[in-house]
PDB file of N, CA and C in Angstrom:
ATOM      1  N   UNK A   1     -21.662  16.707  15.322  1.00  0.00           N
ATOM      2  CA  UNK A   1     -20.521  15.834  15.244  1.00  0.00           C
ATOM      3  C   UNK A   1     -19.277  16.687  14.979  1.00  0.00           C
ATOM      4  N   UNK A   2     -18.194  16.216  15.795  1.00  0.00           N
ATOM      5  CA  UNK A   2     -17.064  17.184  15.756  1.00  0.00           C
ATOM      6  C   UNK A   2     -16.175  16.780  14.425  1.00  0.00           C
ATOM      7  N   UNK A   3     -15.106  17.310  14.264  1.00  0.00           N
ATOM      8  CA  UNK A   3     -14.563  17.322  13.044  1.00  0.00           C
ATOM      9  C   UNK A   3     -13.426  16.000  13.224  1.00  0.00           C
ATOM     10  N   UNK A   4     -12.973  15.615  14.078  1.00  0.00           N
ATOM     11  CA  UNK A   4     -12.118  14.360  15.060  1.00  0.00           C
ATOM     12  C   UNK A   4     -13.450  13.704  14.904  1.00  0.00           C
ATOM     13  N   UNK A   5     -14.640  13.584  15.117  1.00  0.00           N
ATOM     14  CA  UNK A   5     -15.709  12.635  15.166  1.00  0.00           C
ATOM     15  C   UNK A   5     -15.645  11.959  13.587  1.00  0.00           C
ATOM     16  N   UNK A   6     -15.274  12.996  12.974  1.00  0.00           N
ATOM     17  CA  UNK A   6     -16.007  12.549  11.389  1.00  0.00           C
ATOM     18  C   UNK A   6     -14.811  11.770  11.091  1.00  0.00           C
ATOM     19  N   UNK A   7     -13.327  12.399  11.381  1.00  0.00           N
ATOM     20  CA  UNK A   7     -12.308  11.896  10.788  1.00  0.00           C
ATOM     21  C   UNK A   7     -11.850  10.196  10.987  1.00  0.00           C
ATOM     22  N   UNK A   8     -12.572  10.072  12.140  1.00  0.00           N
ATOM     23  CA  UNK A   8     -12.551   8.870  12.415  1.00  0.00           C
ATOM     24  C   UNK A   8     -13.278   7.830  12.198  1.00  0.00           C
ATOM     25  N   UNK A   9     -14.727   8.545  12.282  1.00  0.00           N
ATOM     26  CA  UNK A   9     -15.951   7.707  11.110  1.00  0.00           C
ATOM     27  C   UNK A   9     -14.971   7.861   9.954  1.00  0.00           C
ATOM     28  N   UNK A  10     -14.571   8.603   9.271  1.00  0.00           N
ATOM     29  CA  UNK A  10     -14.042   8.021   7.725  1.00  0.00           C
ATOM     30  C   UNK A  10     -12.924   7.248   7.795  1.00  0.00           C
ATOM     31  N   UNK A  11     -12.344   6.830   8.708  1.00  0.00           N
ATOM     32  CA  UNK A  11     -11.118   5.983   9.170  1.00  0.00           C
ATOM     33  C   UNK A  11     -11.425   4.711   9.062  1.00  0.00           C
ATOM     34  N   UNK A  12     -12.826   4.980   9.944  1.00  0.00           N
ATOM     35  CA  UNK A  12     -13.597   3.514  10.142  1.00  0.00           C
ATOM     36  C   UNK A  12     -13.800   2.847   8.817  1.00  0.00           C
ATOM     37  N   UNK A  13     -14.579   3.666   8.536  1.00  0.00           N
ATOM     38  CA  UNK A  13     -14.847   3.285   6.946  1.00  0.00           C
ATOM     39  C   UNK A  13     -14.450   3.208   5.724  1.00  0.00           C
ATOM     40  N   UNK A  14     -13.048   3.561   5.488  1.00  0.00           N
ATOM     41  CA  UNK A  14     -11.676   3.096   5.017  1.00  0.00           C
ATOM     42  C   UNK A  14     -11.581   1.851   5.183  1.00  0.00           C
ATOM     43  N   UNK A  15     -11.308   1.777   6.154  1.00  0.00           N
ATOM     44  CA  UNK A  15     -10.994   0.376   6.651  1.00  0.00           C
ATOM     45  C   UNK A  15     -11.448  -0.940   6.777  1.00  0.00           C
ATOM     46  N   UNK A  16     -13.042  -0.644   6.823  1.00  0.00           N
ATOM     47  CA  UNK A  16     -13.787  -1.725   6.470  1.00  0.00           C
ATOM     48  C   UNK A  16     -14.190  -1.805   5.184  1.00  0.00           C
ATOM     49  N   UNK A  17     -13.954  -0.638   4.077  1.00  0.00           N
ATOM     50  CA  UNK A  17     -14.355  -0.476   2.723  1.00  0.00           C
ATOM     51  C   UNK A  17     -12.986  -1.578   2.235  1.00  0.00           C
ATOM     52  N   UNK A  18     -11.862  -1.089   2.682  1.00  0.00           N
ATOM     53  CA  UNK A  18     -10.850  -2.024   2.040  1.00  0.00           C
ATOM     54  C   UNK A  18     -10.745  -3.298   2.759  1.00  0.00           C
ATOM     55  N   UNK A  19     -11.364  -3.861   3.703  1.00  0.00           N
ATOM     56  CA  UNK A  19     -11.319  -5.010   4.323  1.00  0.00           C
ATOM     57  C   UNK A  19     -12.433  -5.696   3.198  1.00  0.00           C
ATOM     58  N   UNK A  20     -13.661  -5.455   2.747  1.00  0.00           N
ATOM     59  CA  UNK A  20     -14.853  -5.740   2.317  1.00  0.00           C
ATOM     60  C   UNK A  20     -14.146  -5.964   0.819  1.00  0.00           C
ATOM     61  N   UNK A  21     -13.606  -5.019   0.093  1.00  0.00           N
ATOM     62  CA  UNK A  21     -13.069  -4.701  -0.952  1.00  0.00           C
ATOM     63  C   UNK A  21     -12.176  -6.237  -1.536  1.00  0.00           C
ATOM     64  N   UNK A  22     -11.543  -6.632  -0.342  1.00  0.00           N
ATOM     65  CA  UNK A  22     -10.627  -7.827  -0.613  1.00  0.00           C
ATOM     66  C   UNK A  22     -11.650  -9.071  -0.664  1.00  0.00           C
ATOM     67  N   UNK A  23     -12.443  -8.770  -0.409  1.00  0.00           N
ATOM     68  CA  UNK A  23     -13.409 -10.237  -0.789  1.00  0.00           C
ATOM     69  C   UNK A  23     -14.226  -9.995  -2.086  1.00  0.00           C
ATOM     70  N   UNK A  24     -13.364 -10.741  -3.166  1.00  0.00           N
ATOM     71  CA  UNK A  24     -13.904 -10.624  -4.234  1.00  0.00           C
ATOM     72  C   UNK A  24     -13.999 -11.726  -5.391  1.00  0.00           C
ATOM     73  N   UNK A  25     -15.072 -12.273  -5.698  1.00  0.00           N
ATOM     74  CA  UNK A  25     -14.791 -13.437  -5.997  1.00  0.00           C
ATOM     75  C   UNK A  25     -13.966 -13.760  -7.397  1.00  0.00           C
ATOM     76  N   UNK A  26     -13.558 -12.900  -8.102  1.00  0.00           N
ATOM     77  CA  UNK A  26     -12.298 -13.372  -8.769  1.00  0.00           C
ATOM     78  C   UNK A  26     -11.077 -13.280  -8.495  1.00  0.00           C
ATOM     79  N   UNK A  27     -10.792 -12.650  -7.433  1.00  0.00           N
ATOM     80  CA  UNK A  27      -9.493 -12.747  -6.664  1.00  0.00           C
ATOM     81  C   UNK A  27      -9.294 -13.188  -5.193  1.00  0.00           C
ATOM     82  N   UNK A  28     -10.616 -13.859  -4.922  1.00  0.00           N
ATOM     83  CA  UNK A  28     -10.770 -14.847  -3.985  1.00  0.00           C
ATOM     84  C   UNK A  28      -9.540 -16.073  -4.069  1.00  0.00           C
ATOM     85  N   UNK A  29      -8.816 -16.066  -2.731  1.00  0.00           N
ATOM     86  CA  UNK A  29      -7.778 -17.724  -2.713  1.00  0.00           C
ATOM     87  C   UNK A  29      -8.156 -17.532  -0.978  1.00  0.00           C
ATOM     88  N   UNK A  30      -8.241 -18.895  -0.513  1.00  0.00           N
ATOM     89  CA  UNK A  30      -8.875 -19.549   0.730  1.00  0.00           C
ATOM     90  C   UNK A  30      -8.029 -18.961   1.565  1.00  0.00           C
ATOM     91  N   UNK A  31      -6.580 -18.437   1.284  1.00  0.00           N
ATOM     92  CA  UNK A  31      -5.657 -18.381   2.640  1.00  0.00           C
ATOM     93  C   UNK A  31      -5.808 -16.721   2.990  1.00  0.00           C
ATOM     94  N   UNK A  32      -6.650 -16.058   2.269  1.00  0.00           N
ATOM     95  CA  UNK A  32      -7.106 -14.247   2.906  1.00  0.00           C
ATOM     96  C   UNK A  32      -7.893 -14.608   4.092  1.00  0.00           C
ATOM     97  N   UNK A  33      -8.735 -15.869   4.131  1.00  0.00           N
ATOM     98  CA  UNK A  33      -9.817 -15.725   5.244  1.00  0.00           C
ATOM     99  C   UNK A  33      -8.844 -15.547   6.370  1.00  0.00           C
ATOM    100  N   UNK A  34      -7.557 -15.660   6.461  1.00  0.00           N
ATOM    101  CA  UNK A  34      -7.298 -15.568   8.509  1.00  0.00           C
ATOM    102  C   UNK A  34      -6.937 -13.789   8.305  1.00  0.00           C
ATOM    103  N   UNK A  35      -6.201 -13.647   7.496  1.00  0.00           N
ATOM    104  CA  UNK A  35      -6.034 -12.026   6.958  1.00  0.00           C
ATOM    105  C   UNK A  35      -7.441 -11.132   7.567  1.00  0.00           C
ATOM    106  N   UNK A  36      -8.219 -11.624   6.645  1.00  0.00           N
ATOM    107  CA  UNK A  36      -9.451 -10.801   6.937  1.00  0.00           C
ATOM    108  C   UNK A  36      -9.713 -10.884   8.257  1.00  0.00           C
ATOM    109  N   UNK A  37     -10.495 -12.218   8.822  1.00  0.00           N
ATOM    110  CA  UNK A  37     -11.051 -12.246   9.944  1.00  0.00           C
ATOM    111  C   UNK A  37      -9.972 -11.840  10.902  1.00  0.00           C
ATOM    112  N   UNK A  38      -8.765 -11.474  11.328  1.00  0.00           N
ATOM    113  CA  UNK A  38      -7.593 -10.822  11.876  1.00  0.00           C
ATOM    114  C   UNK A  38      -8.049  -9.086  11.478  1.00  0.00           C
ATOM    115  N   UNK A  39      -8.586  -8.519  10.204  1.00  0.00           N
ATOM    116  CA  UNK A  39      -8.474  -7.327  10.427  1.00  0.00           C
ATOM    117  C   UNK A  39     -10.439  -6.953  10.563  1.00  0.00           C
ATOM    118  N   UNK A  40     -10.494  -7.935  10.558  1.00  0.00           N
ATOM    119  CA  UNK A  40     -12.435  -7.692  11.089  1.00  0.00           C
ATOM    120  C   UNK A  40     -12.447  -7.510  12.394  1.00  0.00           C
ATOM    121  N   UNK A  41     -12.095  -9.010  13.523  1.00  0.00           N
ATOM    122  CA  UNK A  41     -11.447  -8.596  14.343  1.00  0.00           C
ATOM    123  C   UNK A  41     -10.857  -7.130  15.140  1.00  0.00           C
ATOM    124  N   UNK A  42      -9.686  -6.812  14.578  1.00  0.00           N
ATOM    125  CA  UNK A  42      -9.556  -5.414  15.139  1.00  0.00           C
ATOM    126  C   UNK A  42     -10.042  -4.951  15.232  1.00  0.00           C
ATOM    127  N   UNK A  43     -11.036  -4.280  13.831  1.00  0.00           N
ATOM    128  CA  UNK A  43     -12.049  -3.566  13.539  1.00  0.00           C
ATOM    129  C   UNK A  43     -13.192  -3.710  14.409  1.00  0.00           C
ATOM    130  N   UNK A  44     -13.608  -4.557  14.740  1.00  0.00           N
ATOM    131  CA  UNK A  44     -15.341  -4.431  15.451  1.00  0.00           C
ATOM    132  C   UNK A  44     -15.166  -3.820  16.749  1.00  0.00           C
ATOM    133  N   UNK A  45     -13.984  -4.105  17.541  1.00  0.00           N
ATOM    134  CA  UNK A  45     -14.187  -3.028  18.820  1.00  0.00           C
ATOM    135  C   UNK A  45     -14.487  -1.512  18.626  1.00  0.00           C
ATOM    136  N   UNK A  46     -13.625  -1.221  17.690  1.00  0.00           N
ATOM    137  CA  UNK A  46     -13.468   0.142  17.486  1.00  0.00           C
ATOM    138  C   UNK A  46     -14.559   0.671  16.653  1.00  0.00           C
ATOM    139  N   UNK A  47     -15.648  -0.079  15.991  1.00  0.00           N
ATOM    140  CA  UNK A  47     -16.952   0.068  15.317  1.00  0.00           C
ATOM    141  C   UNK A  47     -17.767   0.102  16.739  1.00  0.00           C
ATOM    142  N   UNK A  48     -17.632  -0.594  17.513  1.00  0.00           N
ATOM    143  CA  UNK A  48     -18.444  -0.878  18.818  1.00  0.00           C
ATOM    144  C   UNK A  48     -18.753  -0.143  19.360  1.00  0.00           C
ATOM    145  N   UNK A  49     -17.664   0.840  19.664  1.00  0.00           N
ATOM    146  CA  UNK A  49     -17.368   2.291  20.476  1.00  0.00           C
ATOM    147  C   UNK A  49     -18.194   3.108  20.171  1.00  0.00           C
ATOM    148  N   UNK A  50     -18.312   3.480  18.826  1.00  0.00           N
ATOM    149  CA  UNK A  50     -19.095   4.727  17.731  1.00  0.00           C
ATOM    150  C   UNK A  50     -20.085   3.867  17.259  1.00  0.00           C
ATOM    151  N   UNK A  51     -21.120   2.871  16.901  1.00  0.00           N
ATOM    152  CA  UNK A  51     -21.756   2.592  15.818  1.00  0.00           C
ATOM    153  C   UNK A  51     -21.940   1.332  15.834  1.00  0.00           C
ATOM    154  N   UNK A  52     -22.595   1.069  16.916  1.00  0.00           N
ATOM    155  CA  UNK A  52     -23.111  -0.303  17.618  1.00  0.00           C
ATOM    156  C   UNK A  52     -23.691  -1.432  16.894  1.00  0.00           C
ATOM    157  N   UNK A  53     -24.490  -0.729  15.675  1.00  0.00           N
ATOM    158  CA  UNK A  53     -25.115  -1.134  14.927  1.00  0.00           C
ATOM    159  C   UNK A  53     -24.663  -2.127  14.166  1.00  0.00           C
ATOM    160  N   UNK A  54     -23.229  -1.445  12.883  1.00  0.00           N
ATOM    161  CA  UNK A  54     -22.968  -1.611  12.177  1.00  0.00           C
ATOM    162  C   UNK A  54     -21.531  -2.743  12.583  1.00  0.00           C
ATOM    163  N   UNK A  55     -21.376  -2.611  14.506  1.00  0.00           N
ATOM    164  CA  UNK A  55     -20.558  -3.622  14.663  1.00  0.00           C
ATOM    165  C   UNK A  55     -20.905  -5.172  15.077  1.00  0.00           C
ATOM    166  N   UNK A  56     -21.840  -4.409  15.504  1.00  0.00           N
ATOM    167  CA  UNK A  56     -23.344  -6.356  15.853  1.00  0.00           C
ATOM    168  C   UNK A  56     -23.859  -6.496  14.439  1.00  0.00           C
ATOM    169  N   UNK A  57     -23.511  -6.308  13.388  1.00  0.00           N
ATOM    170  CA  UNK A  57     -24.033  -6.588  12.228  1.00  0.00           C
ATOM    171  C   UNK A  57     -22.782  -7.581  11.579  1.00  0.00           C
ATOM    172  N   UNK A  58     -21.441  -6.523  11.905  1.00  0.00           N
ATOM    173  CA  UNK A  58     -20.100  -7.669  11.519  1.00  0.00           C
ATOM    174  C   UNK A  58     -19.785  -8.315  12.135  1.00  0.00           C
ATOM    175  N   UNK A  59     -20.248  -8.486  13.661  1.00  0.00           N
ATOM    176  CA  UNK A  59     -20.207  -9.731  14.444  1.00  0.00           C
ATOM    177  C   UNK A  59     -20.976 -10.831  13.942  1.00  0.00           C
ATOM    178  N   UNK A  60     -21.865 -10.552  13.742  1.00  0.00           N
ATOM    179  CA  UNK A  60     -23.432 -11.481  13.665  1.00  0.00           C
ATOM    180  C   UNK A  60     -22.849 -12.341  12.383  1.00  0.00           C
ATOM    181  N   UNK A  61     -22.542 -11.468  11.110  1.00  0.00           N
ATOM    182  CA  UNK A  61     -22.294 -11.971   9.825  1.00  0.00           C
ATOM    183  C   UNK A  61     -21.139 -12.889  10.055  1.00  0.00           C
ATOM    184  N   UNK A  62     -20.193 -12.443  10.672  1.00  0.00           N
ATOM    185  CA  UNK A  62     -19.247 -13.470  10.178  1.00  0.00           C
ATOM    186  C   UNK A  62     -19.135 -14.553  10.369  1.00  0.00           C
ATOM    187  N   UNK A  63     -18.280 -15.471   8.705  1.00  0.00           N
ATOM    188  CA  UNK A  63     -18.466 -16.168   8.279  1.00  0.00           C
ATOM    189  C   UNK A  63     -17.953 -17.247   9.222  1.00  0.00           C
ATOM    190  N   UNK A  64     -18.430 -18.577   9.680  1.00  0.00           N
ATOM    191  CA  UNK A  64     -17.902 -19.587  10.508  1.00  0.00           C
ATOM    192  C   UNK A  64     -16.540 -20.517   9.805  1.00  0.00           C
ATOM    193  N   UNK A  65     -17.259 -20.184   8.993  1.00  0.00           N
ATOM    194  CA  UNK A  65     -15.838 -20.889   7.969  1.00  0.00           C
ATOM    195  C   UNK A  65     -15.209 -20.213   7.041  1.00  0.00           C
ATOM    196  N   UNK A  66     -14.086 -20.621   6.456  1.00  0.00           N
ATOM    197  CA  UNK A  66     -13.223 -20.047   5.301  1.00  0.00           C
ATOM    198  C   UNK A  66     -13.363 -20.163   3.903  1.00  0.00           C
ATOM    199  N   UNK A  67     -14.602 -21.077   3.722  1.00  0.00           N
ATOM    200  CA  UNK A  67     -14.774 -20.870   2.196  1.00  0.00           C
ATOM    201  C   UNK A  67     -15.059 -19.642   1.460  1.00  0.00           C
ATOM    202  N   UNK A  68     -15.128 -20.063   0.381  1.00  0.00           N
ATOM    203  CA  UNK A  68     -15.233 -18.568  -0.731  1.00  0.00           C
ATOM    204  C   UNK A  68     -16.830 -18.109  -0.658  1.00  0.00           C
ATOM    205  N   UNK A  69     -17.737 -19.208  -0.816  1.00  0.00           N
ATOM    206  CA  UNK A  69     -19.063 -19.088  -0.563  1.00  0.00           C
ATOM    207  C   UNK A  69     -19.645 -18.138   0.789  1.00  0.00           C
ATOM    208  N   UNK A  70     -19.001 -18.466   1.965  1.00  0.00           N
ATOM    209  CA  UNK A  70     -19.581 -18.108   3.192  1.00  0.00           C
ATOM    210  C   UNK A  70     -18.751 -16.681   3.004  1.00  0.00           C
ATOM    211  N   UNK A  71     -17.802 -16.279   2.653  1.00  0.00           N
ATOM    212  CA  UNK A  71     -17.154 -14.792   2.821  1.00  0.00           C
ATOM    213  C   UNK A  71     -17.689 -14.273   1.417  1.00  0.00           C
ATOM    214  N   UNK A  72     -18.000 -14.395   0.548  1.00  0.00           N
ATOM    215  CA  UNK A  72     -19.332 -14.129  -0.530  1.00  0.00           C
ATOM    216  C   UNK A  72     -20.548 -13.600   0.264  1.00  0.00           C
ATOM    217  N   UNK A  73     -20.915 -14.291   0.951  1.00  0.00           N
ATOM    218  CA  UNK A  73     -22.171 -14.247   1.592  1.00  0.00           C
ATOM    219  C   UNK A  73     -22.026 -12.961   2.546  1.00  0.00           C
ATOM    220  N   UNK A  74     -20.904 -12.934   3.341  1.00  0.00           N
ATOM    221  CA  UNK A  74     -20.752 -12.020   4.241  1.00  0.00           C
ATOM    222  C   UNK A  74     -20.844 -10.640   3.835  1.00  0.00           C
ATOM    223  N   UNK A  75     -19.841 -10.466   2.716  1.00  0.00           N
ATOM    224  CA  UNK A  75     -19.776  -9.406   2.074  1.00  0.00           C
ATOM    225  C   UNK A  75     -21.147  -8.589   1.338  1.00  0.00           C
ATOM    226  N   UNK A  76     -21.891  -9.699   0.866  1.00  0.00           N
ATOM    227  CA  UNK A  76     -23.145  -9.502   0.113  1.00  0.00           C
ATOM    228  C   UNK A  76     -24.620  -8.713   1.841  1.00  0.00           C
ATOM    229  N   UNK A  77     -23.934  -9.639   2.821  1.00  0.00           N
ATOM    230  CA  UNK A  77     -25.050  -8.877   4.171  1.00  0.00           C
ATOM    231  C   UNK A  77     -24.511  -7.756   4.689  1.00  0.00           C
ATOM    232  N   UNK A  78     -23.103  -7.717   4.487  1.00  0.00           N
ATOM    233  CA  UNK A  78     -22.900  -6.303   5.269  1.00  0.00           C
ATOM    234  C   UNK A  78     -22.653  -4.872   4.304  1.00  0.00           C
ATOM    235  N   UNK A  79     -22.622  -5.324   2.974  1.00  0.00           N
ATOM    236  CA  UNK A  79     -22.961  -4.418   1.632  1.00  0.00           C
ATOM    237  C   UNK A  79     -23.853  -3.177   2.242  1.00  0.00           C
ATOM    238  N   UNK A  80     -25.277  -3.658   2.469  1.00  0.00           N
ATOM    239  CA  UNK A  80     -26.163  -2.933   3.222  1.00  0.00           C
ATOM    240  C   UNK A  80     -25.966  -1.936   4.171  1.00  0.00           C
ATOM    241  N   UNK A  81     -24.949  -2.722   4.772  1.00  0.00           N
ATOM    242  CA  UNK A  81     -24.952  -1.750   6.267  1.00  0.00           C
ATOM    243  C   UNK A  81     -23.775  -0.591   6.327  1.00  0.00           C
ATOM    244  N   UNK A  82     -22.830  -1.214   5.014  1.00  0.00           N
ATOM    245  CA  UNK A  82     -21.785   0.031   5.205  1.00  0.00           C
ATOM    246  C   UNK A  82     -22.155   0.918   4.106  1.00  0.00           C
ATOM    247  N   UNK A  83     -22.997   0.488   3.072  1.00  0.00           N
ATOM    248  CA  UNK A  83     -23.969   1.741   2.704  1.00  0.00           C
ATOM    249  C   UNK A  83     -24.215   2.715   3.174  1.00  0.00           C
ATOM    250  N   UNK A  84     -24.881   2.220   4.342  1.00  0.00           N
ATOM    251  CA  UNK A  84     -25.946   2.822   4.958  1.00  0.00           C
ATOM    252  C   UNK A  84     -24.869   3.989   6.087  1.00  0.00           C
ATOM    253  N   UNK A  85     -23.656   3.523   6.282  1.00  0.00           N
ATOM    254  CA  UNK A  85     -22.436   4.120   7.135  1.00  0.00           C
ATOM    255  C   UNK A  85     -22.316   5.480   6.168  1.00  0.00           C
ATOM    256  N   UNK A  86     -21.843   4.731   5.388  1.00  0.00           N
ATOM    257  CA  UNK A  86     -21.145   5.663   4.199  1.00  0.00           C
ATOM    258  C   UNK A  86     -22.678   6.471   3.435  1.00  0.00           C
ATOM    259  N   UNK A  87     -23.458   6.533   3.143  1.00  0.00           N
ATOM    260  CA  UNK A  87     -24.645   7.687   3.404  1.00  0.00           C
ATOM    261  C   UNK A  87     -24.092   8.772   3.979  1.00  0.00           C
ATOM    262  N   UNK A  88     -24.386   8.250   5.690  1.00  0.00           N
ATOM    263  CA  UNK A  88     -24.464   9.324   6.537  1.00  0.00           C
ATOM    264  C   UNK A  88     -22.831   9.751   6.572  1.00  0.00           C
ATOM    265  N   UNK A  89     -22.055   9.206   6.184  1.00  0.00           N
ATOM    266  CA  UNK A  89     -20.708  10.397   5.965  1.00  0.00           C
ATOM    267  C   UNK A  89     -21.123  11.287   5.142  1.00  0.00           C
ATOM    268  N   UNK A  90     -21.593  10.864   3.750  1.00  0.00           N
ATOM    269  CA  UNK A  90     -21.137  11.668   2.848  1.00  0.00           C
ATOM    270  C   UNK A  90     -22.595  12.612   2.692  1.00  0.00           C
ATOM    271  N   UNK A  91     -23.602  12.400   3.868  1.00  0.00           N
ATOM    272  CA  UNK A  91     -24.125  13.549   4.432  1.00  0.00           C
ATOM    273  C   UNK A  91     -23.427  14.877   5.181  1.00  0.00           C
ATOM    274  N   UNK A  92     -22.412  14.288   5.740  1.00  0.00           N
ATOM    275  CA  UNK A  92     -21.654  14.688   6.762  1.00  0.00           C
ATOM    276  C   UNK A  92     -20.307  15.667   5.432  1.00  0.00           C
ATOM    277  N   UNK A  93     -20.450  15.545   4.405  1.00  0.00           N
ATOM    278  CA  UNK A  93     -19.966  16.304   3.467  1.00  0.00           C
ATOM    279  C   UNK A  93     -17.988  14.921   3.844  1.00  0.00           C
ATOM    280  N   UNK A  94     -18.402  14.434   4.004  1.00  0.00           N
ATOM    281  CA  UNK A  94     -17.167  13.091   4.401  1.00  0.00           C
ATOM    282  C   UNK A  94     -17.555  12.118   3.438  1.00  0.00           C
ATOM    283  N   UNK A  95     -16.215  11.741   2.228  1.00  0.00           N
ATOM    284  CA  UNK A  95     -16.329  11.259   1.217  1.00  0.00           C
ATOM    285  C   UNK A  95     -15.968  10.350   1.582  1.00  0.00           C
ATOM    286  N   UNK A  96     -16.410   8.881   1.299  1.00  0.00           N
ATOM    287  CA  UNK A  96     -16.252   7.337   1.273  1.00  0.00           C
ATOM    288  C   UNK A  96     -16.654   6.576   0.181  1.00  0.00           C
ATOM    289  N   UNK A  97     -16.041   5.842  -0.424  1.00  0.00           N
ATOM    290  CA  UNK A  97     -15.976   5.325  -1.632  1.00  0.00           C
ATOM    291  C   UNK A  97     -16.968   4.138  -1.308  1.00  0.00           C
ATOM    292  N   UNK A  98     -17.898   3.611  -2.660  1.00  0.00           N
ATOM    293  CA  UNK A  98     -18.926   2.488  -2.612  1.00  0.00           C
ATOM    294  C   UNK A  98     -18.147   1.568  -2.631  1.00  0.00           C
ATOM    295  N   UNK A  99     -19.162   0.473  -2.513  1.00  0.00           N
ATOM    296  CA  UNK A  99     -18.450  -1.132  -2.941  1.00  0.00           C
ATOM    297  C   UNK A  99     -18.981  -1.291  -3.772  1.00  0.00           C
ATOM    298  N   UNK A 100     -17.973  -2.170  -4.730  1.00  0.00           N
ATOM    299  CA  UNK A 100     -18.749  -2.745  -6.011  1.00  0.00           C
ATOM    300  C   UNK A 100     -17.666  -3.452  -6.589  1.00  0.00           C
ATOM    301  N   UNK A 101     -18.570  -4.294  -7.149  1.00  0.00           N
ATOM    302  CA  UNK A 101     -17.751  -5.869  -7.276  1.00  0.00           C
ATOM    303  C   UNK A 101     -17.020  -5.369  -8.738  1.00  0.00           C
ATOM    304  N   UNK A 102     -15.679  -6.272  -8.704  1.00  0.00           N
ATOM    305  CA  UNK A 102     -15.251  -6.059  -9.890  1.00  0.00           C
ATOM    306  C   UNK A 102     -15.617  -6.709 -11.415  1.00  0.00           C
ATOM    307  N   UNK A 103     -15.995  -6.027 -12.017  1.00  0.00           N
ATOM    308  CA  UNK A 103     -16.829  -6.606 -12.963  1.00  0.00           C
ATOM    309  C   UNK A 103     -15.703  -6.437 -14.778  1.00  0.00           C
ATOM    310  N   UNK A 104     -15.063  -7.292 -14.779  1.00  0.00           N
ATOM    311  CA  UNK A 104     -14.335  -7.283 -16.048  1.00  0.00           C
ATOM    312  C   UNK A 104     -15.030  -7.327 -17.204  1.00  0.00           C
ATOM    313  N   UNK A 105     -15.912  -7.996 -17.709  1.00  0.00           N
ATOM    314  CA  UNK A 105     -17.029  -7.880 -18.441  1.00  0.00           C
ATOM    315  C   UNK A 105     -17.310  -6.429 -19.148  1.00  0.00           C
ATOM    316  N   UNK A 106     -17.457  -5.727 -18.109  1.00  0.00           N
ATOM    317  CA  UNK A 106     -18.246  -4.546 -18.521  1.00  0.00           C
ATOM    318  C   UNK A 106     -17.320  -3.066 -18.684  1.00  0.00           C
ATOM    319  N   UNK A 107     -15.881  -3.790 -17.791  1.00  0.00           N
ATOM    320  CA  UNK A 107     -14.929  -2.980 -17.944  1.00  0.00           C
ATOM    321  C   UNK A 107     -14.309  -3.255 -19.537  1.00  0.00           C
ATOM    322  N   UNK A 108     -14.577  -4.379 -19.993  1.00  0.00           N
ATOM    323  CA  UNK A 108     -13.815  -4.625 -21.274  1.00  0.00           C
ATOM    324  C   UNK A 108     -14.750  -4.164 -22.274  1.00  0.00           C
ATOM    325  N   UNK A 109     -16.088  -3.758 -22.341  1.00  0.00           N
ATOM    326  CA  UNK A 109     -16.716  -3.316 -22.803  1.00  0.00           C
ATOM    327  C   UNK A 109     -16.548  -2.021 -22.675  1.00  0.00           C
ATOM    328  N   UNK A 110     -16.457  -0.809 -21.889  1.00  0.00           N
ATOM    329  CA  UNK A 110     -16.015  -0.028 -22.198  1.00  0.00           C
ATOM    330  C   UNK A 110     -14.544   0.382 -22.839  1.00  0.00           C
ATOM    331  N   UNK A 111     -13.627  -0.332 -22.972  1.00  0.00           N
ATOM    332  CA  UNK A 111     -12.268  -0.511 -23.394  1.00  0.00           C
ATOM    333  C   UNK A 111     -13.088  -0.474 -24.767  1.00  0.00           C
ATOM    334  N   UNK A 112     -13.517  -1.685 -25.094  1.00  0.00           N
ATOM    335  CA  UNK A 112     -13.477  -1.447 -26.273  1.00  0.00           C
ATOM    336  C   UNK A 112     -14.698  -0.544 -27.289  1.00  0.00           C
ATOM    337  N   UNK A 113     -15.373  -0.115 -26.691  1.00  0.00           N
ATOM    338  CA  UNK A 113     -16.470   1.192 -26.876  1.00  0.00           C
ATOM    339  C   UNK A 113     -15.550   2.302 -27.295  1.00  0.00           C
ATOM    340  N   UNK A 114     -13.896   2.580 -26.637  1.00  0.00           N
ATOM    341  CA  UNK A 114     -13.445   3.634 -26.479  1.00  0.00           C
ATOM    342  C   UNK A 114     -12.832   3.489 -27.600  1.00  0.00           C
ATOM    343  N   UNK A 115     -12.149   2.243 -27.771  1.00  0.00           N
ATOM    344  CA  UNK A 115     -11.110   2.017 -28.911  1.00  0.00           C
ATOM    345  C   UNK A 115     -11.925   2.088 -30.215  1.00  0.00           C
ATOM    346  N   UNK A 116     -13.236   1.329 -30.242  1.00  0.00           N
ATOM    347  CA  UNK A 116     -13.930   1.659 -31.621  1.00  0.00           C
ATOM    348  C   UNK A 116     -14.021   3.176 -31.687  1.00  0.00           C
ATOM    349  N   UNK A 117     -14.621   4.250 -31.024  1.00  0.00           N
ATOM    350  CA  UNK A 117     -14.721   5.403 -31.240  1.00  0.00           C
ATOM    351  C   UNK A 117     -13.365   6.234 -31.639  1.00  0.00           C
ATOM    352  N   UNK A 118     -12.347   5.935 -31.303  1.00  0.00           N
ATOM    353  CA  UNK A 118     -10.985   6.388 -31.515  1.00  0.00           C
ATOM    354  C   UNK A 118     -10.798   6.059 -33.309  1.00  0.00           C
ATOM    355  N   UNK A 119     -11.484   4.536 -33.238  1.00  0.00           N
ATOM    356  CA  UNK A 119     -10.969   4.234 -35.247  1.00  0.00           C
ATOM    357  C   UNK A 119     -12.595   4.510 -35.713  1.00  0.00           C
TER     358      UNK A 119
END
């Protein structure tokens, strides 16, 4: 794989990391679904080209409707597959950031883990 090959696999996957990224269910509001499906959209041709797989996977998934539930759902089936993208980059020595849900809970737990250790 050429070095233009990779740069663009990590382009790809930018892009669907921060497309994926915005579906989150505490900062979920109903009016992102045309947003998204507008930049999913773009996105799947250009997944199509390179990585057939992973673009009949975001075809297949997406959600028919705009609720919070069905783009929940989406995000939760294609989790898997841009894993599985982002692997083989960062085989490829090509760094791509995970997904992972935002979890306040556990972030406030370390906040305050830090602050007790400080007093």
């Amino acid at each position: 794989m050429t070095s233009t090959d990779l740069a663009e696999d990590r382009d790809l996957a930018l892009q669907l990391h921060r497309l994926l990224s915005e579906i989150d269910p505490v900062r979920w509001k109903d009016e992102m679904a045309a947003a998204l499906k507008s930049g999913l959209a773009d996105l799947q041709p250009r997944l199509a080209r390179r990585h057939t797989t992973l673009a009949d996977t975001l075809k297949a998934e997406l959600p028919a409707s705009d609720t919070r539930s069905s783009w929940l759902t989406f995000k939760q089936r294609m989790q898997p597959a841009y894993m599985e993208f982002a692997k083989r980059l960062q085989a490829a020595q090509v760094h791509v950031p995970s997904l992972r849900p935002t979890n306040y809970r556990r972030s406030l737990l370390h906040v305050s883990s830090g602050v007790f250790a400080v007093f």
